[in-house]
Protein backbone atom coordinates (compact mmCIF):
# COMPACT_ATOMS: atom_id res chain seq x y z
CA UNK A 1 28.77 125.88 26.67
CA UNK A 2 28.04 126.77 30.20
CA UNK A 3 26.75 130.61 30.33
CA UNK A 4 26.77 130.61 34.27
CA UNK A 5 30.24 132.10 34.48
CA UNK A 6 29.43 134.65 31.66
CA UNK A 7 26.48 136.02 34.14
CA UNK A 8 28.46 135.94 37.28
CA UNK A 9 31.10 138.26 35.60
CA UNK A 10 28.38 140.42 34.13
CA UNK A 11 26.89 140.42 37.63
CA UNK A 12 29.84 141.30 39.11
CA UNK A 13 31.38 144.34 36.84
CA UNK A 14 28.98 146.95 38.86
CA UNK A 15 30.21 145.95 42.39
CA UNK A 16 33.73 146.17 40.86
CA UNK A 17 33.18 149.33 39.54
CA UNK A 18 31.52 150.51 43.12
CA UNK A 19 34.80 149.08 44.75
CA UNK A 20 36.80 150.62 42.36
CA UNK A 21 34.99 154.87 42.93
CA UNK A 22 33.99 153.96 46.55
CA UNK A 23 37.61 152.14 47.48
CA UNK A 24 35.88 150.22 49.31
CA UNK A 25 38.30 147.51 51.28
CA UNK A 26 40.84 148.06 54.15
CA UNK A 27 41.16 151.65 53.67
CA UNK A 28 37.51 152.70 52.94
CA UNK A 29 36.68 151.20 56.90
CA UNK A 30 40.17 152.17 58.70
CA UNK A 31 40.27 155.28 60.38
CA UNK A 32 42.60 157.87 59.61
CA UNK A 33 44.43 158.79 62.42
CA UNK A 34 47.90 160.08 62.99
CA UNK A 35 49.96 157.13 64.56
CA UNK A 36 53.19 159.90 63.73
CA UNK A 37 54.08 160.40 67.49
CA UNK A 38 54.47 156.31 67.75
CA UNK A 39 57.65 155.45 67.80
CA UNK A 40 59.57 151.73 67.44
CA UNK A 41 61.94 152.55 69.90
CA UNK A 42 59.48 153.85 72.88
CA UNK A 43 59.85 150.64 74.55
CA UNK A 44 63.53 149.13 74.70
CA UNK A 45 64.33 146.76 76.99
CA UNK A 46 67.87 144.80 77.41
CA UNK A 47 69.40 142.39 80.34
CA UNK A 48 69.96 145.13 82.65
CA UNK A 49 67.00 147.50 81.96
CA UNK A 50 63.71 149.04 80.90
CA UNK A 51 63.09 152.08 79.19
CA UNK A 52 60.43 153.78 77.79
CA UNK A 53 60.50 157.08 75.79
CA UNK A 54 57.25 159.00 75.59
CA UNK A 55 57.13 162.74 73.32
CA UNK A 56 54.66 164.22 75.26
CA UNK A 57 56.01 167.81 74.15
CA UNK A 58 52.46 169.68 74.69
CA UNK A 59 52.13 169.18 78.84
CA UNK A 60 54.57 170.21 81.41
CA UNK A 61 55.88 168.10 83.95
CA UNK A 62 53.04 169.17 86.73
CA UNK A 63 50.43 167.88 84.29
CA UNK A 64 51.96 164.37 83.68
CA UNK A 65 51.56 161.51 86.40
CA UNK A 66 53.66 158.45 85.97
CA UNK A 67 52.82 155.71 88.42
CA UNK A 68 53.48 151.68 88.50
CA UNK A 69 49.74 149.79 88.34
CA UNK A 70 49.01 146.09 88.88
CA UNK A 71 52.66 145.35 89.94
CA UNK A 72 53.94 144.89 86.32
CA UNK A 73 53.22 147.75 84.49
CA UNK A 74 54.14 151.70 84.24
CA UNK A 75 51.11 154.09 83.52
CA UNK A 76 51.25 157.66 82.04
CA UNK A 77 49.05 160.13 82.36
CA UNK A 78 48.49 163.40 81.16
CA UNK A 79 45.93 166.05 81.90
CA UNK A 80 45.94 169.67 80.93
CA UNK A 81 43.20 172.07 80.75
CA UNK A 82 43.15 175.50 79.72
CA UNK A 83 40.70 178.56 79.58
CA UNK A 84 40.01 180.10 76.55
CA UNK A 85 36.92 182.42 77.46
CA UNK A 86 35.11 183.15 80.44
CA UNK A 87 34.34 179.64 81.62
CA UNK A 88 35.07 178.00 78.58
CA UNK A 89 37.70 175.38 78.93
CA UNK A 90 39.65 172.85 76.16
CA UNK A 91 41.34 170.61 77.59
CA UNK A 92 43.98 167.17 76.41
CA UNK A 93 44.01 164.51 78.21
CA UNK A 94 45.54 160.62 77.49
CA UNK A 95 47.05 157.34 79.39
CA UNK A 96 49.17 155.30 78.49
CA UNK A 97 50.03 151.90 80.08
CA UNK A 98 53.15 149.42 79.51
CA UNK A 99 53.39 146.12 80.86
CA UNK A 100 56.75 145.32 81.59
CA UNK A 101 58.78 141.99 81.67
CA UNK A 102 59.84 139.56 84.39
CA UNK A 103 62.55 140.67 86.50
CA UNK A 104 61.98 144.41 86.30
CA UNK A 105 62.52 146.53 89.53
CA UNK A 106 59.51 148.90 89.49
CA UNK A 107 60.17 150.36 92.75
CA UNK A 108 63.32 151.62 91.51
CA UNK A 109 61.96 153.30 88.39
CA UNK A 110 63.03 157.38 87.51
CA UNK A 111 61.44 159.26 84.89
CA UNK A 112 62.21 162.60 83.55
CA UNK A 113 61.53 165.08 80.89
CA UNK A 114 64.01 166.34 78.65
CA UNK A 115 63.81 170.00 77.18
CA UNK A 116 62.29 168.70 73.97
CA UNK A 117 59.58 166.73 75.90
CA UNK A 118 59.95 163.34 76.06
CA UNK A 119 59.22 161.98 78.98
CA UNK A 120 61.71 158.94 79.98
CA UNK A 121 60.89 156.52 82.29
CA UNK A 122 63.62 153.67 83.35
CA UNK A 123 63.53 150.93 85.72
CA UNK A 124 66.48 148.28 86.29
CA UNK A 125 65.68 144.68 85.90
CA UNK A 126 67.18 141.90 88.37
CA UNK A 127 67.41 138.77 86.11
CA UNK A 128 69.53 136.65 87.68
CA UNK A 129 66.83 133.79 89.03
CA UNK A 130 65.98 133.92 85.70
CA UNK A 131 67.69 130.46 84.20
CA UNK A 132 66.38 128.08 81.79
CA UNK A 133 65.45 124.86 82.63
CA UNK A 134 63.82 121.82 81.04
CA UNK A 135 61.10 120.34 82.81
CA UNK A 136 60.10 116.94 82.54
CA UNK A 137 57.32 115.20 81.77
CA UNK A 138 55.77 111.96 83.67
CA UNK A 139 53.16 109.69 82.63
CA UNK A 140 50.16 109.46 85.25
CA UNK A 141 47.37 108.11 85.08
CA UNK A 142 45.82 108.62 88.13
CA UNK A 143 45.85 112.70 87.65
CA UNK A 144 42.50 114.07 87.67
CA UNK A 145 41.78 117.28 85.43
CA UNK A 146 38.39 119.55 86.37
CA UNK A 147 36.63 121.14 84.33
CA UNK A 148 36.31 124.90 84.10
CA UNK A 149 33.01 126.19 84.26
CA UNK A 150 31.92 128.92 82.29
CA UNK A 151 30.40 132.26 83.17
């Protein structure tokens, strides 16, 4: 009879029992933060356009900057800051940034803010160079490849 397996069980109950009071696991080291105000549908994107839909009901539209970064992407950002005694300030603040696909037409991007606050922000996309093609492949030998060096 081999007692090694009896021991390892016996030696495992407490840390069970531990992970059992403690939860220890996923939970125990996630944070718990409100994700509510993410939405599936804040990015949607189709042939002819990008969209993305932002509730950002807590800042008025002279508080929220929405600018294009990097040449493929849309940045929010939202400031506000308020006084609440003499001096004392609270303030929110957050950015956002979307990278956007091929094709899209930054330049001509709107955004606006509907009564319930949430900010929209669309841009057309011009995907007509846009075709599928196969390329092929051809057997050299006398390619060279270099190597990349390493910071």
């Amino acid at each position: 009879m081999n007692v090694f397996p009896t021991i390892l069980r016996e030696f495992a109950k407490p840390l069970k029992l531990i992970e059992k009071h403690m939860k220890l696991g996923d939970d125990f080291f996630r944070p718990k933060v409100n994700l509510e105000f993410l939405d599936k549908n804040e990015f949607i994107q189709d042939r002819d356009m990008v969209q993305v839909r932002l509730p950002v009901p807590e800042f008025k539209p002279s508080e929220i900057t929405v600018k294009t970064v990097d040449g493929n992407a849309i940045q929010v950002e939202a400031r506000q800051k308020e006084e609440i005694n003499n001096g004392d300030f609270v303030g929110k603040y957050f950015i956002r940034r979307f990278v956007v696909p091929f094709g899209t037409e930054l330049k001509n991007a709107k955004s606006s803010l509907s009564e319930d606050g949430v900010l929209v922000i669309t841009a057309p996309r011009n995907i007509k160079d846009l075709e599928e093609r196969i390329i092929p492949i051809v057997a050299d030998t006398t390619i060279e490849l270099k190597k990349i060096s390493s910071p």
